[in-house]
C-alpha atoms as a PDB file:
ATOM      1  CA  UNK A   1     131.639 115.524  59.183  1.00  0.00           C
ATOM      2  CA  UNK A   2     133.313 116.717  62.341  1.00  0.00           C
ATOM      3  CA  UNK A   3     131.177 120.471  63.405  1.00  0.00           C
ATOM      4  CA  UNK A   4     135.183 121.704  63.933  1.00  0.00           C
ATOM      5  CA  UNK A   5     136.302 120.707  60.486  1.00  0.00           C
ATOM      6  CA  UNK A   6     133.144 121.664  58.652  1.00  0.00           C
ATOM      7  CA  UNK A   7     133.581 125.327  60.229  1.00  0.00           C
ATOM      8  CA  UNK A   8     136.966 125.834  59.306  1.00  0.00           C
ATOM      9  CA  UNK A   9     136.202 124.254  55.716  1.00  0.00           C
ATOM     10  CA  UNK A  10     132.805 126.138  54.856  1.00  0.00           C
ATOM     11  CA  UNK A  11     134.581 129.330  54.977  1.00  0.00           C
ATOM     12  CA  UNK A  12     135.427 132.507  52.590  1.00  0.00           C
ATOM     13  CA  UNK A  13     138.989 132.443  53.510  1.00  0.00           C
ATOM     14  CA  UNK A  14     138.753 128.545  52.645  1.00  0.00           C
ATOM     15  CA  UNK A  15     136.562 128.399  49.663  1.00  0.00           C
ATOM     16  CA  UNK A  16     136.698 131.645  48.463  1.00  0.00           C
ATOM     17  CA  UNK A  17     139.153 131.812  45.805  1.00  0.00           C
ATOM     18  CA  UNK A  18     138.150 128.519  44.369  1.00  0.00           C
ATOM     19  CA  UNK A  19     134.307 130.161  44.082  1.00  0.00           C
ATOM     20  CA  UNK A  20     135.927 133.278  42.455  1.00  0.00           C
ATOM     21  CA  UNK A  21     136.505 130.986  39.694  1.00  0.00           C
ATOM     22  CA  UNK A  22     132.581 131.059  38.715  1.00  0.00           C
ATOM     23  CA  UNK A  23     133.085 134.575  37.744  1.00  0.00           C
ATOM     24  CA  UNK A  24     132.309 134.096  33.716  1.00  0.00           C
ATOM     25  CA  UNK A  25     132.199 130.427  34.143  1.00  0.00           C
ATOM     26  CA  UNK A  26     129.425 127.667  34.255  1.00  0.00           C
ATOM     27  CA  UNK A  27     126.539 130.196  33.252  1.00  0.00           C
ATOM     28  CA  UNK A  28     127.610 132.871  35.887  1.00  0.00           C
ATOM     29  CA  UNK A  29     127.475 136.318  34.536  1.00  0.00           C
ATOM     30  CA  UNK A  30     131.284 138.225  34.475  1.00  0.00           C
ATOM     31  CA  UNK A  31     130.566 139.950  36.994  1.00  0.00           C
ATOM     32  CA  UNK A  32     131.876 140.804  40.687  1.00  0.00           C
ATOM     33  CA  UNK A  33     128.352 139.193  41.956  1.00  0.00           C
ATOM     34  CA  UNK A  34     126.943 135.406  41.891  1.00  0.00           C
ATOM     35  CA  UNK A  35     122.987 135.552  41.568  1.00  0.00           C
ATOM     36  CA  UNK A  36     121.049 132.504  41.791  1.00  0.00           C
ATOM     37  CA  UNK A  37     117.760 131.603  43.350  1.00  0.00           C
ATOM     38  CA  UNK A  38     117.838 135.084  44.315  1.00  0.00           C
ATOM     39  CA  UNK A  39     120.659 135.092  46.512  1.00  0.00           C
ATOM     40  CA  UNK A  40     123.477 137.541  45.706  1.00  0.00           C
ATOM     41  CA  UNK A  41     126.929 136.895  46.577  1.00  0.00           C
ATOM     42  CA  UNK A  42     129.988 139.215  46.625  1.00  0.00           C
ATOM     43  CA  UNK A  43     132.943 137.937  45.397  1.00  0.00           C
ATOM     44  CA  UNK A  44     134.992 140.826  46.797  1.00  0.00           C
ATOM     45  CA  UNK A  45     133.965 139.253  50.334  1.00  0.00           C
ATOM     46  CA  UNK A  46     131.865 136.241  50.820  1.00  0.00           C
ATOM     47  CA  UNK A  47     129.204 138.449  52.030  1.00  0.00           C
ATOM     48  CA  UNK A  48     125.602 136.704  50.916  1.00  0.00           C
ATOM     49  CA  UNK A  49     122.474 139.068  50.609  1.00  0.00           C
ATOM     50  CA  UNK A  50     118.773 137.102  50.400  1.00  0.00           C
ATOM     51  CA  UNK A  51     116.632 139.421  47.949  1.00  0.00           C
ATOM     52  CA  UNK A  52     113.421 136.978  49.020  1.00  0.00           C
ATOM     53  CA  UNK A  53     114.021 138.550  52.523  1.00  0.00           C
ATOM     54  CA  UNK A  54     115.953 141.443  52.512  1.00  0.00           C
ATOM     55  CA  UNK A  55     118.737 140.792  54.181  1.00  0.00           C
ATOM     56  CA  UNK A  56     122.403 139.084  54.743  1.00  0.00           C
ATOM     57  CA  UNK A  57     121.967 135.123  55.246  1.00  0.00           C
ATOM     58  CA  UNK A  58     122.833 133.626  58.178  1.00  0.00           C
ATOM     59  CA  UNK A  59     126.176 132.093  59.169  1.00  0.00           C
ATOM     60  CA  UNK A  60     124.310 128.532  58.442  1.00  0.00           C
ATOM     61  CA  UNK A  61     122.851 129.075  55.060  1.00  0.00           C
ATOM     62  CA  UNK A  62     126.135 130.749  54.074  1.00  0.00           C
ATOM     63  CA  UNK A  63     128.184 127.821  54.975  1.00  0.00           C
ATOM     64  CA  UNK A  64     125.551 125.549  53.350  1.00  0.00           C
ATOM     65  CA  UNK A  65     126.383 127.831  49.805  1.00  0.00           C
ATOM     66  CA  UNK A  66     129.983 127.539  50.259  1.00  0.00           C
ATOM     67  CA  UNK A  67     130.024 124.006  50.208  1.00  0.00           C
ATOM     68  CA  UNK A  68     127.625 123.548  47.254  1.00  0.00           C
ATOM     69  CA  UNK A  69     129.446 126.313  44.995  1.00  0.00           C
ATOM     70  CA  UNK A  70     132.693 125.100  45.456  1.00  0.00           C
ATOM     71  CA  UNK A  71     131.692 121.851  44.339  1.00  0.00           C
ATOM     72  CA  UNK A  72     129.648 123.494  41.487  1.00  0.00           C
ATOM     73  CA  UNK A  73     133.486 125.462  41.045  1.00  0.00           C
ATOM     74  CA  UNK A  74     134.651 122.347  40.258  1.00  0.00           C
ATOM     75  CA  UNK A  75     133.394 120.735  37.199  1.00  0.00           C
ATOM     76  CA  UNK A  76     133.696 121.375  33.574  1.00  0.00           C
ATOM     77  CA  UNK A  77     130.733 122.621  31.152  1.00  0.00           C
ATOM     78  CA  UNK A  78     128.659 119.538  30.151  1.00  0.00           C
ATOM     79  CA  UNK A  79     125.317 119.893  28.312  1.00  0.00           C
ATOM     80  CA  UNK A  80     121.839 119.248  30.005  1.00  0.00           C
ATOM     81  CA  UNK A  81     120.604 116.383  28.663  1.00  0.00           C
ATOM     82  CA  UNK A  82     116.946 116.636  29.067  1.00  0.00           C
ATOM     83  CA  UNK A  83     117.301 113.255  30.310  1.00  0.00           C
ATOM     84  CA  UNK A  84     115.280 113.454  34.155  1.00  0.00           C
ATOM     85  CA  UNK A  85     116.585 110.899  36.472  1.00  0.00           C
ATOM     86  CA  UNK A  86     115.473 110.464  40.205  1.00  0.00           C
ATOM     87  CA  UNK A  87     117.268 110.682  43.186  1.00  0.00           C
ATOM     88  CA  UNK A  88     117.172 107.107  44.281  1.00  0.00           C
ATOM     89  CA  UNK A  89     119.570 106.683  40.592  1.00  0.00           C
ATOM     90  CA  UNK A  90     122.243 108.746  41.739  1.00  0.00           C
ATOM     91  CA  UNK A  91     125.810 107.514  43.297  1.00  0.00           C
ATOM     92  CA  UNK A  92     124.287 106.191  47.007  1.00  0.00           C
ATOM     93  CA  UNK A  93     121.092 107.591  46.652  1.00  0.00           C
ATOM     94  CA  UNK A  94     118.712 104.655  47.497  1.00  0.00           C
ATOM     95  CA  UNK A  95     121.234 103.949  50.559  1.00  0.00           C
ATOM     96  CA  UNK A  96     120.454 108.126  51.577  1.00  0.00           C
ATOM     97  CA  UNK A  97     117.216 108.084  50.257  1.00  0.00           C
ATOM     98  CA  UNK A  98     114.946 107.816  53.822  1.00  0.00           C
ATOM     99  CA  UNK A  99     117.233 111.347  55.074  1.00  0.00           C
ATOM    100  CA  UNK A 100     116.650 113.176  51.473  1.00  0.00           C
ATOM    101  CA  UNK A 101     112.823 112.113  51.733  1.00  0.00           C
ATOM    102  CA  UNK A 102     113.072 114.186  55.290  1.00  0.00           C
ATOM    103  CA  UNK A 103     115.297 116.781  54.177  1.00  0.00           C
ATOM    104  CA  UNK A 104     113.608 117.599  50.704  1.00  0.00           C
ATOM    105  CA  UNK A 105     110.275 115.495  49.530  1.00  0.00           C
ATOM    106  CA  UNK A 106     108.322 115.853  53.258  1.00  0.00           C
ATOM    107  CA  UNK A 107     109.112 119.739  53.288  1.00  0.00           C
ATOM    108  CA  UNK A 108     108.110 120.126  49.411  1.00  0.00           C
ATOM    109  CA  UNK A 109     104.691 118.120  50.552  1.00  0.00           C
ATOM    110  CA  UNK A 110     104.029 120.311  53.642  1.00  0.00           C
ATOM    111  CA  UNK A 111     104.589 123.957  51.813  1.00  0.00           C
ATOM    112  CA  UNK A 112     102.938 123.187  48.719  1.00  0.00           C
ATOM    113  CA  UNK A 113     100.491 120.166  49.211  1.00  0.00           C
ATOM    114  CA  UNK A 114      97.390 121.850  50.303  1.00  0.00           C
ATOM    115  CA  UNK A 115      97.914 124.659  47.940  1.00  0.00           C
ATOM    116  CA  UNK A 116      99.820 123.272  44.296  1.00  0.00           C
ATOM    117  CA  UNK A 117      99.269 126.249  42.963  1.00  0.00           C
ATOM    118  CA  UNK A 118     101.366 128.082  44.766  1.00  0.00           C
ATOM    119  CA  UNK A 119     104.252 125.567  43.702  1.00  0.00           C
ATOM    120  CA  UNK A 120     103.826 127.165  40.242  1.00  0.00           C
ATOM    121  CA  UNK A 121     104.066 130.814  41.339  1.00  0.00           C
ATOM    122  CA  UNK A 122     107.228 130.315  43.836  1.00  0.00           C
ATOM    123  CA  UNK A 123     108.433 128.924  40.937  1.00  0.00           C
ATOM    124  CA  UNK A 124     108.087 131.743  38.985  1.00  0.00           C
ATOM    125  CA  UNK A 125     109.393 134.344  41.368  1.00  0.00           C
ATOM    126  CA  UNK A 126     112.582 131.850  41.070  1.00  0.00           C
ATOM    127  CA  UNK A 127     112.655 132.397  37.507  1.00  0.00           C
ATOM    128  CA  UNK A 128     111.532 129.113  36.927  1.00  0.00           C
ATOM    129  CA  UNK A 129     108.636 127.600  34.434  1.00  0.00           C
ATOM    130  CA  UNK A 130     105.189 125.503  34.818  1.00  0.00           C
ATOM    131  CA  UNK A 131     105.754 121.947  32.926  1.00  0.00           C
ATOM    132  CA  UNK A 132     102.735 119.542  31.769  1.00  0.00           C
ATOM    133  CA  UNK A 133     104.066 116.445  34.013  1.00  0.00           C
ATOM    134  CA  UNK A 134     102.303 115.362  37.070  1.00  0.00           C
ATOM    135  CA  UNK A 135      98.597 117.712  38.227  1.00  0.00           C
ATOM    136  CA  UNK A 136     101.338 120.613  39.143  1.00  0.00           C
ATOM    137  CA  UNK A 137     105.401 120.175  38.105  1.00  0.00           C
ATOM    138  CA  UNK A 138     107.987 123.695  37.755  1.00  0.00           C
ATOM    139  CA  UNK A 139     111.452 123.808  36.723  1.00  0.00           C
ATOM    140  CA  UNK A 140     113.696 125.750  38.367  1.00  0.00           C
ATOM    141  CA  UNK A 141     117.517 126.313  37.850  1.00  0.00           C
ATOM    142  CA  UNK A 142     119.105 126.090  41.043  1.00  0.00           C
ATOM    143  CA  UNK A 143     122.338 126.867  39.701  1.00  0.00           C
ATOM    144  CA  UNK A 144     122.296 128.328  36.362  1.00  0.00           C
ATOM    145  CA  UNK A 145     123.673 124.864  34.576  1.00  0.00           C
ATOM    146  CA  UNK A 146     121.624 122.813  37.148  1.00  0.00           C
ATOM    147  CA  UNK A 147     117.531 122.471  36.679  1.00  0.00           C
ATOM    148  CA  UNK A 148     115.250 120.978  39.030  1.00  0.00           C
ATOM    149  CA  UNK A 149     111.884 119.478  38.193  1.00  0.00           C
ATOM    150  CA  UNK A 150     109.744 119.649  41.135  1.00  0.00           C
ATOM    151  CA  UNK A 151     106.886 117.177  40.455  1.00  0.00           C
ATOM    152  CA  UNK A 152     103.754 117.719  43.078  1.00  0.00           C
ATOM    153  CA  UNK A 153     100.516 114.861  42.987  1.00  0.00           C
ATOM    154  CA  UNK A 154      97.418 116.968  44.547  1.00  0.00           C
ATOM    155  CA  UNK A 155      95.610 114.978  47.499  1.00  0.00           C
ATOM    156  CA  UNK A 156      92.616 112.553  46.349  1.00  0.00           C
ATOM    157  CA  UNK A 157      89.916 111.092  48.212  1.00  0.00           C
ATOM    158  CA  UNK A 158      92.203 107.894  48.718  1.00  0.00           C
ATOM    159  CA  UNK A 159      96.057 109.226  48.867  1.00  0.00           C
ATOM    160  CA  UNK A 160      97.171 112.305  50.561  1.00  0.00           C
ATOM    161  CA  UNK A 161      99.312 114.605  48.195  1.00  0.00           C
ATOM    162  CA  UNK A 162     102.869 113.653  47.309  1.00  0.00           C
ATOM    163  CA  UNK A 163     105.695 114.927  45.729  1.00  0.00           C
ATOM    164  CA  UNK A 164     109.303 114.346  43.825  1.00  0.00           C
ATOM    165  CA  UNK A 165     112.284 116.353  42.443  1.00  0.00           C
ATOM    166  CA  UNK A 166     113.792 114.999  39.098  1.00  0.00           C
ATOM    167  CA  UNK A 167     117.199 116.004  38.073  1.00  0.00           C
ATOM    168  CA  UNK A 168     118.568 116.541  34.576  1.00  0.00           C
ATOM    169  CA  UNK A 169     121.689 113.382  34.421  1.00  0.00           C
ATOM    170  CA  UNK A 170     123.669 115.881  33.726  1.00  0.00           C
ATOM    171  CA  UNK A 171     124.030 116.750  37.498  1.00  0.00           C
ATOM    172  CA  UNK A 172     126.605 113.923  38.680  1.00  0.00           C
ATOM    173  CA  UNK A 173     129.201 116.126  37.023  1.00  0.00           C
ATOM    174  CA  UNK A 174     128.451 119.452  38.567  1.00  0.00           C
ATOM    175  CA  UNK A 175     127.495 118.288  42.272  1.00  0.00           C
ATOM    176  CA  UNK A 176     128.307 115.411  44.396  1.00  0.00           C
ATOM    177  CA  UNK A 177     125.378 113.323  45.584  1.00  0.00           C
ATOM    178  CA  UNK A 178     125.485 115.449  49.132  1.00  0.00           C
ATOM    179  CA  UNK A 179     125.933 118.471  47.562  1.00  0.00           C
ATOM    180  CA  UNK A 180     123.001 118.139  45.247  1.00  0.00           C
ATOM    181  CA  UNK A 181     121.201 117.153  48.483  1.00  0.00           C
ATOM    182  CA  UNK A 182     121.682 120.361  49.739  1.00  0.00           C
ATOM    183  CA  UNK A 183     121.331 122.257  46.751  1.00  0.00           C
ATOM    184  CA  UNK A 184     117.752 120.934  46.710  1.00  0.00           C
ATOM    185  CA  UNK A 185     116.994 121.227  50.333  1.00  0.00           C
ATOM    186  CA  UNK A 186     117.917 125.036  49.774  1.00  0.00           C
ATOM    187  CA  UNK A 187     115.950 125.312  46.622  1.00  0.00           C
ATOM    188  CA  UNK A 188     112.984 124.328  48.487  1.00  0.00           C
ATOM    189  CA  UNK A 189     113.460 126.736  51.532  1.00  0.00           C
ATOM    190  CA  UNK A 190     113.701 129.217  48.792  1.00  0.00           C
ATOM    191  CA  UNK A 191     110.190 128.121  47.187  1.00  0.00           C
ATOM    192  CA  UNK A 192     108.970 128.726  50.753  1.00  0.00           C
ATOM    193  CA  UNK A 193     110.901 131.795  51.135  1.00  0.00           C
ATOM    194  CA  UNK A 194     109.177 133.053  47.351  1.00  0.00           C
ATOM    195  CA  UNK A 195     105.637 133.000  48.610  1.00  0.00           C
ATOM    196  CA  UNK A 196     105.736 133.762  52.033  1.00  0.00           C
ATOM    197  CA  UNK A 197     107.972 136.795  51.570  1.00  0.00           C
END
């Protein structure tokens, strides 16, 4: 997308009345503030504070939130289906699969691959859970209808370590395939962000 349009799109005055909208809705407390993966946001203006760190979010990361919550915004209640499905089985995700390996499975490796256990408490600084899947797996709701299952292989004698992010199927009605790209990228900065904080 053009860098002109996306500024002019990402922005309170553009999205914010549609985000409003989450107010009671979609597992979003009624109340005048959005909180999810420890973020805050004020629906009175846009503003975005980062409990993890203390402080208001940059100009990037809050565009990057405005474009997945107004998606989010969008959709109508639908149950989790406790049905996990990969990336790769979502609408174009084997053709964007080599860029969402970059963007989220390589950074998920690098944080947590040396040190799985950490994986498990990020996690639950997130509010998320330890599962029995793979040698170390969490869930974490990203949004509050929206879990992730971050699945992490520890490092053998014969394969390095290795890593993958599952999503409930009930995700292709709440995100689009880029915005659920993003929401993960951001829910692993914020994994980061839970343990080195």
């Amino acid at each position: 997308m053009c860098k002109k349009l996306e500024d002019k799109l990402w922005t309170w005055n553009h999205c914010g009345e549609k985000i409003s909208t989450l107010k009671g809705r979609l597992g979003f407390k009624d109340s005048d503030v959005l909180s999810f993966l420890k973020f805050r946001l004020s629906l009175e203006d846009g503003e975005i504070f980062d409990e993890l760190k203390r402080r208001k979010v940059s100009e990037h990361a809050k565009k990057a939130i405005y474009c997945i919550l107004y998606g989010y915004a969008g959709a109508k209640h639908v149950p989790e289906t406790s049905t996990l499905t990969s990336f790769r089985n979502l609408s174009g995700g084997r053709i964007y699969f080599t860029v969402y390996n970059q963007r989220v499975i390589n950074p998920l490796v690098r944080v947590f691959g040396e040190n799985p256990q950490r994986l498990v408490e990020a996690a639950e600084i997130l509010g998320g859970k330890r599962l029995k899947l793979a040698d170390y797996s969490v869930k974490v709701k990203a949004l509050p209808l929206v879990p992730l299952t971050f699945l992490l292989r520890q490092a053998t004698d014969e394969f390095s370590a290795s890593a993958n992010v599952l999503y409930d199927s009930s995700v292709v009605h709440y995100l689009s395939t880029e915005q659920t790209v993003m929401l993960a990228e951001l829910t692993v900065k914020r994994l980061k962000d839970a343990v080195s904080s």
